[in-house]
Protein backbone atom coordinates (compact mmCIF):
# COMPACT_ATOMS: atom_id res chain seq x y z
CA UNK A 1 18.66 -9.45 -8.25
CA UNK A 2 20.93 -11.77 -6.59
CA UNK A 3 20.69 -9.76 -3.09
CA UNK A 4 16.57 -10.41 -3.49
CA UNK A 5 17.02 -14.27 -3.69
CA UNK A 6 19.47 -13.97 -0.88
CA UNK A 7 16.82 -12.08 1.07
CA UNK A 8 13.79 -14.36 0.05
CA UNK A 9 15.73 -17.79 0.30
CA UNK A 10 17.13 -16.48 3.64
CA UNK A 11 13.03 -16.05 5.39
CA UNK A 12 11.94 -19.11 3.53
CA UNK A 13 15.10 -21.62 5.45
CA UNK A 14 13.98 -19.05 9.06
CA UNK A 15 10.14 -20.42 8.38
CA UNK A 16 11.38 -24.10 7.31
CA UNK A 17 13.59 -23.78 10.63
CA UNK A 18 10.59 -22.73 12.97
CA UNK A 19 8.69 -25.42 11.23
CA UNK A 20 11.59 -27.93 11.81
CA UNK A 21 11.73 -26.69 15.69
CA UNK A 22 7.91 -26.87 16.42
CA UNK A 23 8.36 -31.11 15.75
CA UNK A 24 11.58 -31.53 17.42
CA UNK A 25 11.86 -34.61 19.24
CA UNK A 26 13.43 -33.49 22.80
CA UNK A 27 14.77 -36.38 24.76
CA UNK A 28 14.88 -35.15 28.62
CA UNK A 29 11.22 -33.64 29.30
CA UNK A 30 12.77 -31.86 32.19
CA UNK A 31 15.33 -29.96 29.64
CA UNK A 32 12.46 -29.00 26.79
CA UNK A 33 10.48 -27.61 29.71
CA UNK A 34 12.80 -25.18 31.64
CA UNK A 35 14.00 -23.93 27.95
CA UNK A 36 12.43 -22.70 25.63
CA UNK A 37 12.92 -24.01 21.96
CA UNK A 38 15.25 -21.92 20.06
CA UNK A 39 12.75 -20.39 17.60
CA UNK A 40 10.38 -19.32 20.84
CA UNK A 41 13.48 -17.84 22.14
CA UNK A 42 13.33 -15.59 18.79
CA UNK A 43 10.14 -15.00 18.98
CA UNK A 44 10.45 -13.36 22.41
CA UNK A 45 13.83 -11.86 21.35
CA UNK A 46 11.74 -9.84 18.50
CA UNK A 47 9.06 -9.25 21.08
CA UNK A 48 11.19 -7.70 23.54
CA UNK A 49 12.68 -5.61 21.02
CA UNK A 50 9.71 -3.93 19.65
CA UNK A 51 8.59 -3.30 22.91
CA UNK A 52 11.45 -1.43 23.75
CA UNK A 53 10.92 0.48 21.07
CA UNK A 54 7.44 1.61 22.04
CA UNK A 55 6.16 4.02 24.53
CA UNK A 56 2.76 3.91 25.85
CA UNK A 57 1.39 5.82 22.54
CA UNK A 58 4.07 4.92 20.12
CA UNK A 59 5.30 2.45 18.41
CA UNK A 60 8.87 2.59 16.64
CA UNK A 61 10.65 -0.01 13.57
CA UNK A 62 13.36 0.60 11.80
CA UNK A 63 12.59 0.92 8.35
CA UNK A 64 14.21 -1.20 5.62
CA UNK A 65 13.01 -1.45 2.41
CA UNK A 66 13.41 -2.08 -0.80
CA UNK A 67 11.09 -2.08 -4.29
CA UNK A 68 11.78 -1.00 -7.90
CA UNK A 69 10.90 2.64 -7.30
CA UNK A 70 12.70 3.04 -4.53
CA UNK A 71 15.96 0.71 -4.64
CA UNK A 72 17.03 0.39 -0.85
CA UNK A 73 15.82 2.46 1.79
CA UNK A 74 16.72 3.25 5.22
CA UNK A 75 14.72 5.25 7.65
CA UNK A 76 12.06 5.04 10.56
CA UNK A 77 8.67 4.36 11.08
CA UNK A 78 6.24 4.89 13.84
CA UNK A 79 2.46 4.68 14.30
CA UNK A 80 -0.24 5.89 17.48
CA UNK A 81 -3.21 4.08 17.54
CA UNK A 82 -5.55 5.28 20.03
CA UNK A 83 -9.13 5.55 21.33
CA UNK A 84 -11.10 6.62 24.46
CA UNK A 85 -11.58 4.12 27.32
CA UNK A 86 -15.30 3.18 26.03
CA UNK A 87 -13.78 2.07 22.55
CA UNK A 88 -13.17 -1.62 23.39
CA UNK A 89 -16.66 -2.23 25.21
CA UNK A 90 -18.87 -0.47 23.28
CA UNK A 91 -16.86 -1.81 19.46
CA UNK A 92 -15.60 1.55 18.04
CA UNK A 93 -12.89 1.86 15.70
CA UNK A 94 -9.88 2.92 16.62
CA UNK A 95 -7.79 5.70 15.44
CA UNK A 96 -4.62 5.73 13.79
CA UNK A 97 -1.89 7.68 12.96
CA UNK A 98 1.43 6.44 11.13
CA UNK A 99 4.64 8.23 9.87
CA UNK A 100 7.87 7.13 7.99
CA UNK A 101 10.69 8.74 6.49
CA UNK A 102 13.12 7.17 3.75
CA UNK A 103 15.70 7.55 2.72
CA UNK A 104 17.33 5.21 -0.47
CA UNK A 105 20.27 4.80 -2.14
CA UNK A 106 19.01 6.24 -5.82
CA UNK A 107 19.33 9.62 -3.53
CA UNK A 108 15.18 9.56 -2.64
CA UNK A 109 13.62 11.27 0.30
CA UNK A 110 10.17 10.44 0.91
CA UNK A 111 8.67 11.93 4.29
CA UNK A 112 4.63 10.20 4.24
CA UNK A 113 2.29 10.87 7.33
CA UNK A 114 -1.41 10.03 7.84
CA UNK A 115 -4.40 10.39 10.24
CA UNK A 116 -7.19 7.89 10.10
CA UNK A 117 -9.40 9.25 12.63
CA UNK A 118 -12.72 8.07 13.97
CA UNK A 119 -15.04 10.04 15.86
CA UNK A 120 -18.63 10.03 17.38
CA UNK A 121 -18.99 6.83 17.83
CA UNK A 122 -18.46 5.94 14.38
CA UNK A 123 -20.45 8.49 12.71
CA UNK A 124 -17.49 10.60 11.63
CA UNK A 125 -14.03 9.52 9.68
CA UNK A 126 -11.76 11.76 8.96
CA UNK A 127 -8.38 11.18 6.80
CA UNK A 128 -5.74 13.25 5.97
CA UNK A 129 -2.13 12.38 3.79
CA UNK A 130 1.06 14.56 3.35
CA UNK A 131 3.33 13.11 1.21
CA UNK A 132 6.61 15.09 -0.19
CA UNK A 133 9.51 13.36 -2.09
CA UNK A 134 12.50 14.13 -3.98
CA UNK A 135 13.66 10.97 -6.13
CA UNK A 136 14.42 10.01 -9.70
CA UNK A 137 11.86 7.64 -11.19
CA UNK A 138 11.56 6.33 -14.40
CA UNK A 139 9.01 6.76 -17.21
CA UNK A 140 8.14 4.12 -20.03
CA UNK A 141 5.25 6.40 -21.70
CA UNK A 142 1.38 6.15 -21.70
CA UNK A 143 -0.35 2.45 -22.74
CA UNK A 144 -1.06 -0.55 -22.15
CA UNK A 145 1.96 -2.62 -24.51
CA UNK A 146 4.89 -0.34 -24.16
CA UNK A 147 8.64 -2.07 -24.55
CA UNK A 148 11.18 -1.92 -22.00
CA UNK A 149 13.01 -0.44 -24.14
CA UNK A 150 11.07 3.31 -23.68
CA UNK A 151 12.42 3.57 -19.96
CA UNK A 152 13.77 6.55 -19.20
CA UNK A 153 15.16 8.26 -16.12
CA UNK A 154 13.65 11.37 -14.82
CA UNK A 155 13.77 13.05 -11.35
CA UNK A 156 11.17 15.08 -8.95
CA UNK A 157 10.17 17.02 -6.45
CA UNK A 158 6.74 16.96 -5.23
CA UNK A 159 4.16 17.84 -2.72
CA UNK A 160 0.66 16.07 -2.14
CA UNK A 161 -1.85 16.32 0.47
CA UNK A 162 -5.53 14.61 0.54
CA UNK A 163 -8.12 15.12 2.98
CA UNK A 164 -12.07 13.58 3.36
CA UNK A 165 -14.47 14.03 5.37
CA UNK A 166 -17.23 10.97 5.91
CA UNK A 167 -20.61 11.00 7.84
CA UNK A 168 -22.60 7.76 8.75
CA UNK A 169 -26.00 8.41 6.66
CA UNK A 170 -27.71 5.23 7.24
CA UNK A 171 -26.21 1.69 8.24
CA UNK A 172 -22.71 1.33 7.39
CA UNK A 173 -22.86 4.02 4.23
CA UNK A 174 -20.70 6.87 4.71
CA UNK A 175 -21.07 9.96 2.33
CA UNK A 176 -18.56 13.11 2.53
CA UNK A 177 -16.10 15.70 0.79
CA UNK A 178 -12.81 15.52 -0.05
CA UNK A 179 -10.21 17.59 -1.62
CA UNK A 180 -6.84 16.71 -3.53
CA UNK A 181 -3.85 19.04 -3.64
CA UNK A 182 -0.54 18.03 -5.70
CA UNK A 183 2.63 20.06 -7.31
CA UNK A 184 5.46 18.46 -9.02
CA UNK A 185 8.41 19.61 -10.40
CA UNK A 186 10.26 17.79 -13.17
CA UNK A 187 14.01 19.01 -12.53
CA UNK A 188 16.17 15.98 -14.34
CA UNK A 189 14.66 15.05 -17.96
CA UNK A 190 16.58 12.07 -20.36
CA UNK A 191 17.96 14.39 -22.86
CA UNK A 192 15.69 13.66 -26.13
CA UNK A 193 13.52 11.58 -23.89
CA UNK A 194 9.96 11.77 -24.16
CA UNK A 195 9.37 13.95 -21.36
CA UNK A 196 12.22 16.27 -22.23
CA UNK A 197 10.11 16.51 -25.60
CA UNK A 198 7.37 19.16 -23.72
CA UNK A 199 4.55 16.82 -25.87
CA UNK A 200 3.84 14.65 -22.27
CA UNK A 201 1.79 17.19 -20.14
CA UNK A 202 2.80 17.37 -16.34
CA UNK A 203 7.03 17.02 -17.67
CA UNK A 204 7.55 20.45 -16.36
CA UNK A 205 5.87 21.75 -12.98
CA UNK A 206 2.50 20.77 -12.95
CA UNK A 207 -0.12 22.07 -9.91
CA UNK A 208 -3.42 20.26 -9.91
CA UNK A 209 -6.05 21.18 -7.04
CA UNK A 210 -9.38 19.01 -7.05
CA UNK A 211 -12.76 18.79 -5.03
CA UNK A 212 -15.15 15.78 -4.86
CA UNK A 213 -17.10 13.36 -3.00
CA UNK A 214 -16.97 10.36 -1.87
CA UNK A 215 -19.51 7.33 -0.84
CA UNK A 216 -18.37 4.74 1.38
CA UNK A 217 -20.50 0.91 2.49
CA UNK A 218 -18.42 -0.45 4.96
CA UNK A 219 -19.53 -3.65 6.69
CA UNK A 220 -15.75 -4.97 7.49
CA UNK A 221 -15.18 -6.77 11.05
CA UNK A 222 -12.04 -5.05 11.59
CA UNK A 223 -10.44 -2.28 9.87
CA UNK A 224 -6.86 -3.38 10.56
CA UNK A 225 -7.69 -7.24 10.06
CA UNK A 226 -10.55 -8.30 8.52
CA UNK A 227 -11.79 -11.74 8.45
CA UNK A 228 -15.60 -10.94 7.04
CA UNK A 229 -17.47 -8.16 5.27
CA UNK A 230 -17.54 -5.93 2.49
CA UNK A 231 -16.22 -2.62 1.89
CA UNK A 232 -17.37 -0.65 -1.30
CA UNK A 233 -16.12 3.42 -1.95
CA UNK A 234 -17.01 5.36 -5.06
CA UNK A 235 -15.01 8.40 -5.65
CA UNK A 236 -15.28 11.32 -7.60
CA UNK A 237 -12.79 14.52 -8.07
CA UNK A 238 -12.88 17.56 -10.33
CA UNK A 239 -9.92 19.60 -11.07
CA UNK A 240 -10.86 23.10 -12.22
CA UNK A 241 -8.82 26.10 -13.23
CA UNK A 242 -10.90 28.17 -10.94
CA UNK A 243 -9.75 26.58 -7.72
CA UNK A 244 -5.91 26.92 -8.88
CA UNK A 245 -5.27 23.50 -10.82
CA UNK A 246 -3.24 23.68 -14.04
CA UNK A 247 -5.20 21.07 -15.69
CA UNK A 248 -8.95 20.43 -15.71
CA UNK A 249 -10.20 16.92 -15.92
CA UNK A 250 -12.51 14.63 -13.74
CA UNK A 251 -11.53 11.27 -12.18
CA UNK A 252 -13.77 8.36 -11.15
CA UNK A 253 -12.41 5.73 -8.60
CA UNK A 254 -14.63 2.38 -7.78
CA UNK A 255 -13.12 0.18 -5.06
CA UNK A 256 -14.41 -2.99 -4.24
CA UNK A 257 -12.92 -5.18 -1.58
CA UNK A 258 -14.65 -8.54 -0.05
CA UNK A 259 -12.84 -10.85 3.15
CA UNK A 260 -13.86 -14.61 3.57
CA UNK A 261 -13.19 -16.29 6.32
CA UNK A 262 -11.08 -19.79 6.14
CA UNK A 263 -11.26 -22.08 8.79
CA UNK A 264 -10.62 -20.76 12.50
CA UNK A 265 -7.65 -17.99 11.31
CA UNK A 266 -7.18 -17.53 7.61
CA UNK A 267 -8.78 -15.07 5.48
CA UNK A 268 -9.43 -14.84 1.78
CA UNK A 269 -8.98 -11.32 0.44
CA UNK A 270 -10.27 -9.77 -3.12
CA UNK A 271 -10.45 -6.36 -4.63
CA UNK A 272 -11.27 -4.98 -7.87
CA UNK A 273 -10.10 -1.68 -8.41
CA UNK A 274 -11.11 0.87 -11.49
CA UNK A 275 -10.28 4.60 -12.32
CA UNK A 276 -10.95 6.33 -15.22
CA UNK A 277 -9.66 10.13 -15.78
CA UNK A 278 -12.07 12.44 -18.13
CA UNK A 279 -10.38 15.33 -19.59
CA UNK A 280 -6.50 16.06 -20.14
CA UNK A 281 -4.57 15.15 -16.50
CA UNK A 282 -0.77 15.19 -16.23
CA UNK A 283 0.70 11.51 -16.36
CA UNK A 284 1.06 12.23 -12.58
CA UNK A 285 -2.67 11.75 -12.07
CA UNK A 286 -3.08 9.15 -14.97
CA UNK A 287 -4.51 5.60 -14.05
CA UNK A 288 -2.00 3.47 -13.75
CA UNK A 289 -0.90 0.41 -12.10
CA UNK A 290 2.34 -1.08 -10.08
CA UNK A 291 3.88 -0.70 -6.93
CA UNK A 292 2.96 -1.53 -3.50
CA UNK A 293 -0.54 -1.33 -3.42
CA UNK A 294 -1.68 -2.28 -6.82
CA UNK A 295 0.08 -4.72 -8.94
CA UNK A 296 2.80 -5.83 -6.88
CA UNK A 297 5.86 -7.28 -9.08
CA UNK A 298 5.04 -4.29 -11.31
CA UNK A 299 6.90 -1.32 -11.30
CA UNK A 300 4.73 1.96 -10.56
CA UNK A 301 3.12 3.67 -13.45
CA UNK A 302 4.92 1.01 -15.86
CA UNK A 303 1.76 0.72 -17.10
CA UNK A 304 -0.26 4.23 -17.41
CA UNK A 305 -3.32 5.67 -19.54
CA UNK A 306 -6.94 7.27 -18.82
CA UNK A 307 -8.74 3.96 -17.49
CA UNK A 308 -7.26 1.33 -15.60
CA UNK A 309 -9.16 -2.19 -14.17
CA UNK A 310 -6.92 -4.16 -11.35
CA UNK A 311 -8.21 -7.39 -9.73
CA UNK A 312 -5.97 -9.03 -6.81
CA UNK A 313 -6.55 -12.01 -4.65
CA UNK A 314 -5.08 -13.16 -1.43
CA UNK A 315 -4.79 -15.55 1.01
CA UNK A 316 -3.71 -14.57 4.76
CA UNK A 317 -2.96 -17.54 7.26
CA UNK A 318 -1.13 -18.15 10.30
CA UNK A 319 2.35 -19.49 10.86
CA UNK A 320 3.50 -19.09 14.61
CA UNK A 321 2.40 -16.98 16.97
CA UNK A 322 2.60 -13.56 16.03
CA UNK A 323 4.28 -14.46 12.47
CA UNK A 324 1.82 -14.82 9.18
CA UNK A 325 1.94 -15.25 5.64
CA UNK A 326 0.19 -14.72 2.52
CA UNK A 327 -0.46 -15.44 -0.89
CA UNK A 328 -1.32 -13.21 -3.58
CA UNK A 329 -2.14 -13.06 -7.95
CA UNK A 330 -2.70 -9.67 -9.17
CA UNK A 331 -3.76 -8.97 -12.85
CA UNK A 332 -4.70 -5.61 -14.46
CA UNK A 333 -4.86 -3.68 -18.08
CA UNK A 334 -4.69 -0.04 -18.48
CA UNK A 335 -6.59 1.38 -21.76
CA UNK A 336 -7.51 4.98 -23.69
CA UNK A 337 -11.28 3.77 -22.75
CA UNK A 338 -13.32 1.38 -21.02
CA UNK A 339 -14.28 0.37 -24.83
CA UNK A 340 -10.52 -0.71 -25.26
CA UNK A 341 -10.06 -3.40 -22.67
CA UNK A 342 -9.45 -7.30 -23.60
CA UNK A 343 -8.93 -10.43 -22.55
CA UNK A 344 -5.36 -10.94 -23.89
CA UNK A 345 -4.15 -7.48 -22.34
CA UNK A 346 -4.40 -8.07 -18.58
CA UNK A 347 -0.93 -8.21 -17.06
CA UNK A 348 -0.24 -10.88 -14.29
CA UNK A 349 1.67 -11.10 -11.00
CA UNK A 350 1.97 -13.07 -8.27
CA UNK A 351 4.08 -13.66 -5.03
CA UNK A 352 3.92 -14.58 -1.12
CA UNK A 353 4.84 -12.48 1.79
CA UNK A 354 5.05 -12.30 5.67
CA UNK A 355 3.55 -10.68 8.36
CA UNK A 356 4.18 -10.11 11.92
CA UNK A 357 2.30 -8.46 14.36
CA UNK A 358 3.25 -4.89 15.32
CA UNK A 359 -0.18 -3.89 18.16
CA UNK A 360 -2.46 -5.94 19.52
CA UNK A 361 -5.27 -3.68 17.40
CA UNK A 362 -3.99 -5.47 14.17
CA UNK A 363 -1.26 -3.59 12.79
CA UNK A 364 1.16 -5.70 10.98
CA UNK A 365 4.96 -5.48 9.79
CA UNK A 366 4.71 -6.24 6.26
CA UNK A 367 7.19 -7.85 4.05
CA UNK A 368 6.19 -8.99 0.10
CA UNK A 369 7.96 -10.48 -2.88
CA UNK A 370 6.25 -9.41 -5.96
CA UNK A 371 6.82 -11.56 -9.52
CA UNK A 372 5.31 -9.95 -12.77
CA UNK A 373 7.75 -8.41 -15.66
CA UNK A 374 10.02 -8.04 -12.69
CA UNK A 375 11.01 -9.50 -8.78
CA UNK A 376 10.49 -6.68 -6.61
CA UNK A 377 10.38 -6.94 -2.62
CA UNK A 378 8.03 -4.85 -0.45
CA UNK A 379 8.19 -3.67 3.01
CA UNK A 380 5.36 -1.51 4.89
CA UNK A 381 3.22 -1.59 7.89
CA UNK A 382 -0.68 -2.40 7.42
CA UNK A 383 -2.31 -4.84 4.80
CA UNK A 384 -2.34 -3.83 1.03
CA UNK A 385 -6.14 -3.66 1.08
């Protein structure tokens, strides 16, 4: 805890500095214009340096991070974006393709690489995730009011890859397949733990394999940066027996996300985000909230159970040149049904963060402090939503 103050006290006295040095008085004219203030010379320092570190296709960072789940983590990441030379003229999207490997101090190896590709002049998207980790984790038990007191330590190996297929059917609505493929395995249970109990199902070495569909109105300006429009996916996957999963259950996914411009440069952000899970699903594949993405300040899957509603706010506004920050309230309730949810079970979060621009396409280095029922510090590439 003390190291995350350091860390957030330390970038909040950098920003006060670069604020400090933008209204410096300079005496001798001739001085302030042959050098360059001391937080420009920064600026180009970090410029130079990512730069180095990318090649004409690539782009390299050294990844630090730290959150709840993961504790400190040291690795690399890298991202391609690309298109063809009539991209830029003629507005297409560009295509993506980032990679990072971890590596923490809890003993965690996390390898994550995805493909956002656009085709056909924006008819065709195609996405595809592999994800495979070994880490401990912890597990608090399924609901909506559990105590910290249920925490308990488990550990596991798993494997997951997504793909999905969209096609353009009429003016920014995109309709398409998609398959989900996951296998865990549960090697390190809290003796007389919950888990080690066999009652929870997925504690052992649970294999689910799903199919579905997905519908997708996209009317965003940008896909790395948005500053206007709308986009609005529905998702729906079945997990049979007959295509090799373990369990059989459905799950329904509704994302809604809506950008406002501010001004010349800042951006309002929402999203409300629901899943609901029909049948009986490892707590793997429960709905849950936490982490990165959703609930940040929360620790991921604190909060698990068949439904789950999560609304989040944020603000996104310049600072200095490359550098940005943001603003951010979360607040979500997990429940047994949609029947179950109330006004006085939402959980709350909040926190700020920083940006700094990676490509000239958008792609930011991200850096959050989440505060709910815990401080928790985030680092990534790419906006939350």
């Amino acid at each position: 805890m003390r190291n995350f103050y350091r860390s957030a006290i330390g970038i909040i006295f950098l920003l006060f500095g670069l604020g400090q040095g933008g209204h410096a008085q300079v005496s001798a004219d001739s001085i302030a214009e042959s050098k360059p203030r001391i937080h420009d010379q920064l600026f180009n320092t970090l410029d130079d340096v990512l730069n180095w570190m990318s090649t004409d296709s690539w782009s390299f960072i050294p990844a630090v991070s730290y959150s709840p789940e993961t504790s400190l983590g040291l690795g690399m990441g890298a991202i391609k974006v690309f298109r063809n030379s009539k991209s830029i003229s003629q507005n297409l999207r560009p295509s993506s393709m980032p990679i990072t490997f971890l590596y923490t101090l809890e003993k965690q190896a996390i390898l994550e690489a995805d493909v956002d590709l656009w085709r056909n002049y924006n008819k065709d998207y195609f996405y595809a995730r592999l994800e495979m980790a070994k880490y401990p984790l912890k597990f608090y038990g399924i609901g909506n009011d559990l105590p910290s007191s249920n925490e308990e330590d488990y550990a596991s190996r798993y494997l997951l890859f997504k793909f999905n297929y969209l096609r353009l059917v009429l003016p920014h609505l995109y309709f398409g397949p998609q398959l989900d493929f996951r296998t865990d395995n549960v090697y390190q249970k809290e003796e007389g733990g919950l888990l080690d109990s066999g009652d929870i199902p997925g504690s052992d070495k649970p294999l689910v394999a799903g199919l579905g569909l997905k519908v997708s109105h996209d009317t965003r300006s940008d896909i790395f940066q948005p500053r206007r429009g709308a986009l609005r996916q529905f998702s729906w996957m079945s997990y049979q027996s007959f295509w090799g999963s373990d369990y059989t259950y459905n799950k329904y996914e509704l994302d809604l996300r809506q950008y406002v411009p501010v001004g010349t440069a800042s951006v309002l952000a929402f999203q409300a985000f629901g899943s609901v899970v029909d049948g009986l699903a490892p707590f793997q594949q429960l709905s849950l909230l936490g982490g990165s993405k959703r609930m940040r300040g929360y620790y991921e899957g604190r909060y698990r159970e068949q439904t789950s509603m999560i609304y989040q706010g944020e603000y996104r506004f310049p600072v200095y040149r490359d550098l940005g920050m943001v603003l951010f309230g979360n607040t979500g309730q997990v429940e047994s049904g949609l029947n179950q949810f109330s006004w006085d079970g939402f959980h709350a979060a909040f926190g700020f963060g920083f940006r700094y621009k990676l490509l000239d396409e958008g792609v930011n280095i991200r850096i959050d402090f989440g505060f709910g029922n815990q401080s928790a510090f985030y680092f990534g590439l790419n906006e939350v939503y």
